[in-house]
Protein backbone atom coordinates (compact mmCIF):
# COMPACT_ATOMS: atom_id res chain seq x y z
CA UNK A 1 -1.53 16.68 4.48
CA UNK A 2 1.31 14.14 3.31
CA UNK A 3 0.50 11.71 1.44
CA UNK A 4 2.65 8.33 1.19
CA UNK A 5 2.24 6.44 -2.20
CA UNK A 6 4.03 3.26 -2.07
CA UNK A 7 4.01 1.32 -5.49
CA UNK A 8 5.66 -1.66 -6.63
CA UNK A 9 6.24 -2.52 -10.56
CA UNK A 10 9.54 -3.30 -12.04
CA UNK A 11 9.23 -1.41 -15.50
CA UNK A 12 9.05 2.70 -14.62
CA UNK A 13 6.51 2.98 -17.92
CA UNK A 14 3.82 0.76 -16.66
CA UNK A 15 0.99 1.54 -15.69
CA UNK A 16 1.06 1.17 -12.12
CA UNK A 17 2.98 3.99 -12.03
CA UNK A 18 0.99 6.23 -14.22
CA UNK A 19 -2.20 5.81 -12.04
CA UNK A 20 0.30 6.57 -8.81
CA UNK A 21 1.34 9.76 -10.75
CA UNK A 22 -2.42 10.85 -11.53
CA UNK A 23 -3.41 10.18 -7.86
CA UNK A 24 -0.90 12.39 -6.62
CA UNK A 25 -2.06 14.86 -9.09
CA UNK A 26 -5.44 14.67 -8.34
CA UNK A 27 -4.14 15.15 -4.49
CA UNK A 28 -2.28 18.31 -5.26
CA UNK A 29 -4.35 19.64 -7.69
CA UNK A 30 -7.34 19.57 -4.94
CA UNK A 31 -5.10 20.46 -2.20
CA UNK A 32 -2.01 22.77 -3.22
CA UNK A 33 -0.54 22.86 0.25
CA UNK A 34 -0.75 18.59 -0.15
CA UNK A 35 2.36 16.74 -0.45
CA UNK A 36 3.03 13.91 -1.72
CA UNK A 37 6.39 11.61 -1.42
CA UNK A 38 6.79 8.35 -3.75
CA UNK A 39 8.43 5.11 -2.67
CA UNK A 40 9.17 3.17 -5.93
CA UNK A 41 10.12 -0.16 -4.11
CA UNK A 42 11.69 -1.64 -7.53
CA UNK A 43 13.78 1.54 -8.35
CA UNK A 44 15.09 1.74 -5.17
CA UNK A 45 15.83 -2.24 -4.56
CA UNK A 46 14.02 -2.55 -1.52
CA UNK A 47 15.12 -6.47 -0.31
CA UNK A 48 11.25 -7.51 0.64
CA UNK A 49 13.54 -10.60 2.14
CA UNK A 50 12.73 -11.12 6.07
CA UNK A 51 16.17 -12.14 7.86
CA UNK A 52 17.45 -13.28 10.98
CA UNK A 53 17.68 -9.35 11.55
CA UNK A 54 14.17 -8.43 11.38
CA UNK A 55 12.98 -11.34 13.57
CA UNK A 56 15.54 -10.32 16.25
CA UNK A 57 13.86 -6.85 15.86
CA UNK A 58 10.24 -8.00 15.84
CA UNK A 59 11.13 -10.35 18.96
CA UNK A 60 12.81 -7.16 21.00
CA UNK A 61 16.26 -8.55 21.06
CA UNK A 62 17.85 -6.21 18.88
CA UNK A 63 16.61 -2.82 16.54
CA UNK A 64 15.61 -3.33 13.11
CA UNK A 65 17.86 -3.05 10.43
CA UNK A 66 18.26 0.66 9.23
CA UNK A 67 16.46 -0.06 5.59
CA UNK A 68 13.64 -1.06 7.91
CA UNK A 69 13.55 1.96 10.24
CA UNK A 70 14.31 4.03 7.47
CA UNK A 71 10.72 2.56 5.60
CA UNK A 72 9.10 3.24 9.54
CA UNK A 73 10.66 7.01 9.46
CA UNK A 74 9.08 7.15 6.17
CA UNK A 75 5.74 6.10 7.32
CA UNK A 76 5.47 8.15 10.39
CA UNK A 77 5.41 11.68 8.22
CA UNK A 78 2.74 10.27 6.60
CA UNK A 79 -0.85 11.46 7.13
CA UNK A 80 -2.29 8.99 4.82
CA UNK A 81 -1.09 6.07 2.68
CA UNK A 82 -1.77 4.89 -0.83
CA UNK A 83 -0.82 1.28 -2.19
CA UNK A 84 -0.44 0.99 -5.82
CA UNK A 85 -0.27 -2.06 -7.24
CA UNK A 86 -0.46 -5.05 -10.15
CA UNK A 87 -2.40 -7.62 -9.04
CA UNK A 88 -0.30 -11.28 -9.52
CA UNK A 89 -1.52 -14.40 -8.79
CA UNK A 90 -4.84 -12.92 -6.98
CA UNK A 91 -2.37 -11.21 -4.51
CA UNK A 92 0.02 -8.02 -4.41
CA UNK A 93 3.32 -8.70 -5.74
CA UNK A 94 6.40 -10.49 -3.33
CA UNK A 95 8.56 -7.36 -3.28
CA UNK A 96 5.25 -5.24 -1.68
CA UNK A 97 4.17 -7.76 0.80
CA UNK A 98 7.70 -8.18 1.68
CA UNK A 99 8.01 -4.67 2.76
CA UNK A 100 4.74 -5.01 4.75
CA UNK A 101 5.95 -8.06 6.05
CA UNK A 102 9.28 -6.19 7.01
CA UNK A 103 8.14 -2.78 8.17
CA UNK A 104 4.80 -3.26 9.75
CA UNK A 105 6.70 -4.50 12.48
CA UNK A 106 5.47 -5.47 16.05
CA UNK A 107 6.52 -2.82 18.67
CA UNK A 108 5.78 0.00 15.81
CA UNK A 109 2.53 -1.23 14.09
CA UNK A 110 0.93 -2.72 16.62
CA UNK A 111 2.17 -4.30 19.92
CA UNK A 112 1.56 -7.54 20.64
CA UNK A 113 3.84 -7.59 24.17
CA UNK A 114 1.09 -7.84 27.13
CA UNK A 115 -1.11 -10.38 25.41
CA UNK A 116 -3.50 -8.19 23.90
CA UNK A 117 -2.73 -6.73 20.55
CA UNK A 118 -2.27 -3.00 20.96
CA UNK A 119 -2.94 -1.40 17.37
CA UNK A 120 -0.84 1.38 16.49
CA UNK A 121 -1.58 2.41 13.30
CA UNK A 122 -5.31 4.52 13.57
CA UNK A 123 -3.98 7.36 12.51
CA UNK A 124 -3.04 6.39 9.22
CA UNK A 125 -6.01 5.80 6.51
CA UNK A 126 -4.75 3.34 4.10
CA UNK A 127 -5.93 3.42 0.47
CA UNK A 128 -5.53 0.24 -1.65
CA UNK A 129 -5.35 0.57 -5.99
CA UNK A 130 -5.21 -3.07 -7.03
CA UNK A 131 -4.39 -3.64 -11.17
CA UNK A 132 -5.93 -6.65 -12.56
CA UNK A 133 -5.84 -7.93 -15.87
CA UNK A 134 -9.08 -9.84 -15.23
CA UNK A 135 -12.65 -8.60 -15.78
CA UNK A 136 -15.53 -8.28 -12.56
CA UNK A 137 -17.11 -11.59 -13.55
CA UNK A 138 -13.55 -13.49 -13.09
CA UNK A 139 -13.08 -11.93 -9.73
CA UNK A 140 -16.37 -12.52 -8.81
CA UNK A 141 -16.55 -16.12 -9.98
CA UNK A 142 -14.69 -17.45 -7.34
CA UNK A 143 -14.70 -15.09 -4.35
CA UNK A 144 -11.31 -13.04 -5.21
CA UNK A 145 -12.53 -9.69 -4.69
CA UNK A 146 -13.61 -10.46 -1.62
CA UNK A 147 -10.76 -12.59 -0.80
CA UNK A 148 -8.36 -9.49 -1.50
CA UNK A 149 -10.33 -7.46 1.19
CA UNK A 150 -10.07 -10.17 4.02
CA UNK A 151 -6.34 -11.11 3.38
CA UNK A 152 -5.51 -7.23 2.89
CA UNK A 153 -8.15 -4.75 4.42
CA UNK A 154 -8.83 -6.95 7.50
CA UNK A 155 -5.26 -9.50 7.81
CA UNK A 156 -3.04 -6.58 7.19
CA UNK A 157 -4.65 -3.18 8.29
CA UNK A 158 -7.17 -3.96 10.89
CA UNK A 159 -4.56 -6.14 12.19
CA UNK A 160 -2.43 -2.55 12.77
CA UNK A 161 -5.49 0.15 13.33
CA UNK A 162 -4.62 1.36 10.02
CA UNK A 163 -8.45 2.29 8.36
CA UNK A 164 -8.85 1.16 5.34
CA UNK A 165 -10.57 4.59 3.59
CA UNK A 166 -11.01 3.11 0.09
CA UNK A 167 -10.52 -0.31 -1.49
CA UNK A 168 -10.38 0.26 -5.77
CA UNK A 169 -9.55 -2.45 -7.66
CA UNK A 170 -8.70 -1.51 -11.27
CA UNK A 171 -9.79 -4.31 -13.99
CA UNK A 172 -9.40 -5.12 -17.73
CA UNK A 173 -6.16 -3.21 -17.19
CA UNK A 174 -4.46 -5.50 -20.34
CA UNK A 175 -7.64 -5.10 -22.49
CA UNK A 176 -8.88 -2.24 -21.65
CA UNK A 177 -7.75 1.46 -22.48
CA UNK A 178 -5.77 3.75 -20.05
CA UNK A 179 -7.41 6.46 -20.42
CA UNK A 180 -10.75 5.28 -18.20
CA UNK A 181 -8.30 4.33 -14.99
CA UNK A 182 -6.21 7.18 -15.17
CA UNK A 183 -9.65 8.93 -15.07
CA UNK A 184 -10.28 6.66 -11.94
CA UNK A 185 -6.87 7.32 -10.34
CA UNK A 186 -7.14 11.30 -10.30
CA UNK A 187 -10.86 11.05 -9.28
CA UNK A 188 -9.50 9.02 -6.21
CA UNK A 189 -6.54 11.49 -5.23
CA UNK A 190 -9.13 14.26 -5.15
CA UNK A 191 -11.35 12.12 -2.83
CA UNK A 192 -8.24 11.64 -0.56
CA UNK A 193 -7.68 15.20 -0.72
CA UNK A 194 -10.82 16.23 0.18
CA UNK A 195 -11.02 13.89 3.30
């Protein structure tokens, strides 16, 4: 199993990327023979910026740019893929739904050439780790928990055929101590590793 954790958080000590590091350990620690490859979208200045390029690509004029294919490459050795993520603004953060917005491309996640929208993407299950600084009865209050799940689990990966396995949103994160989502985090990388 390969696992792809994809996180996006422009300070390397925060804790979006501590709960990305615990969910690969709880992955390897459950599955030795697991691997698990990081892409750290900030460190490695991913432009989330769709150009001229990319809609030439996704309109089958010309190939993607190579960042692009390079993200797809990435992607297809994948068995499984993990989103990490703050939550800003009741959404995930530009640079990450850029690079959705970039690589989920149509003609390689899902094909949308004869009329009918051919999804591409079942064999990847998807697993979503949302931060939030807010507490259950904020998100609750006015529908954003569930409106995280229709704009994300359904408008992104049902779009594609990707399955979305799990869905953990990770609150109080400014309030509340570490320790209890780091807890979280490995507990989820050994439920990924165990199927």
């Amino acid at each position: 199993m390969h696992t792809l954790i994809v996180t996006s958080h422009p300070h390397p000590g925060a804790l979006t990327h501590a709960v990305a590091a615990q969910i690969a350990r709880g992955i390897t620690t459950t599955a030795p023979t697991a691997t698990v490859e990081f892409a750290d979208l900030a460190a490695e200045g991913f432009d989330p910026r769709l150009t001229r390029a990319d809609l030439e690509g996704h309109q089958r004029r010309h190939p993607f740019p190579a960042d692009v294919l390079a993200e797809q490459a990435r992607l297809d050795r994948a068995n499984t893929l993990v989103l990490v993520f703050p939550v800003y603004w009741w959404a995930m953060p530009a640079q990450l739904k850029g690079w959705i917005d970039r690589v989920f491309s149509n003609g390689w996640a899902y094909d949308d050439s004869t009329g009918h929208v051919q999804k591409k993407l079942a064999h990847l299950p998807v697993h979503l780790v949302g931060l939030g600084g807010a507490d259950l009865r904020t998100w609750s209050k006015r529908g954003y928990d569930t409106a995280m799940k229709t704009q994300i689990d359904t408008g992104i990966f049902d779009y594609c055929g990707a399955p979305v396995a799990s869905s953990t949103l990770l609150l109080e994160v400014d309030t509340l101590p570490a320790a209890p989502h780091l807890e979280t985090s490995a507990a989820l990388g050994r439920a990924i590793a165990g199927g």
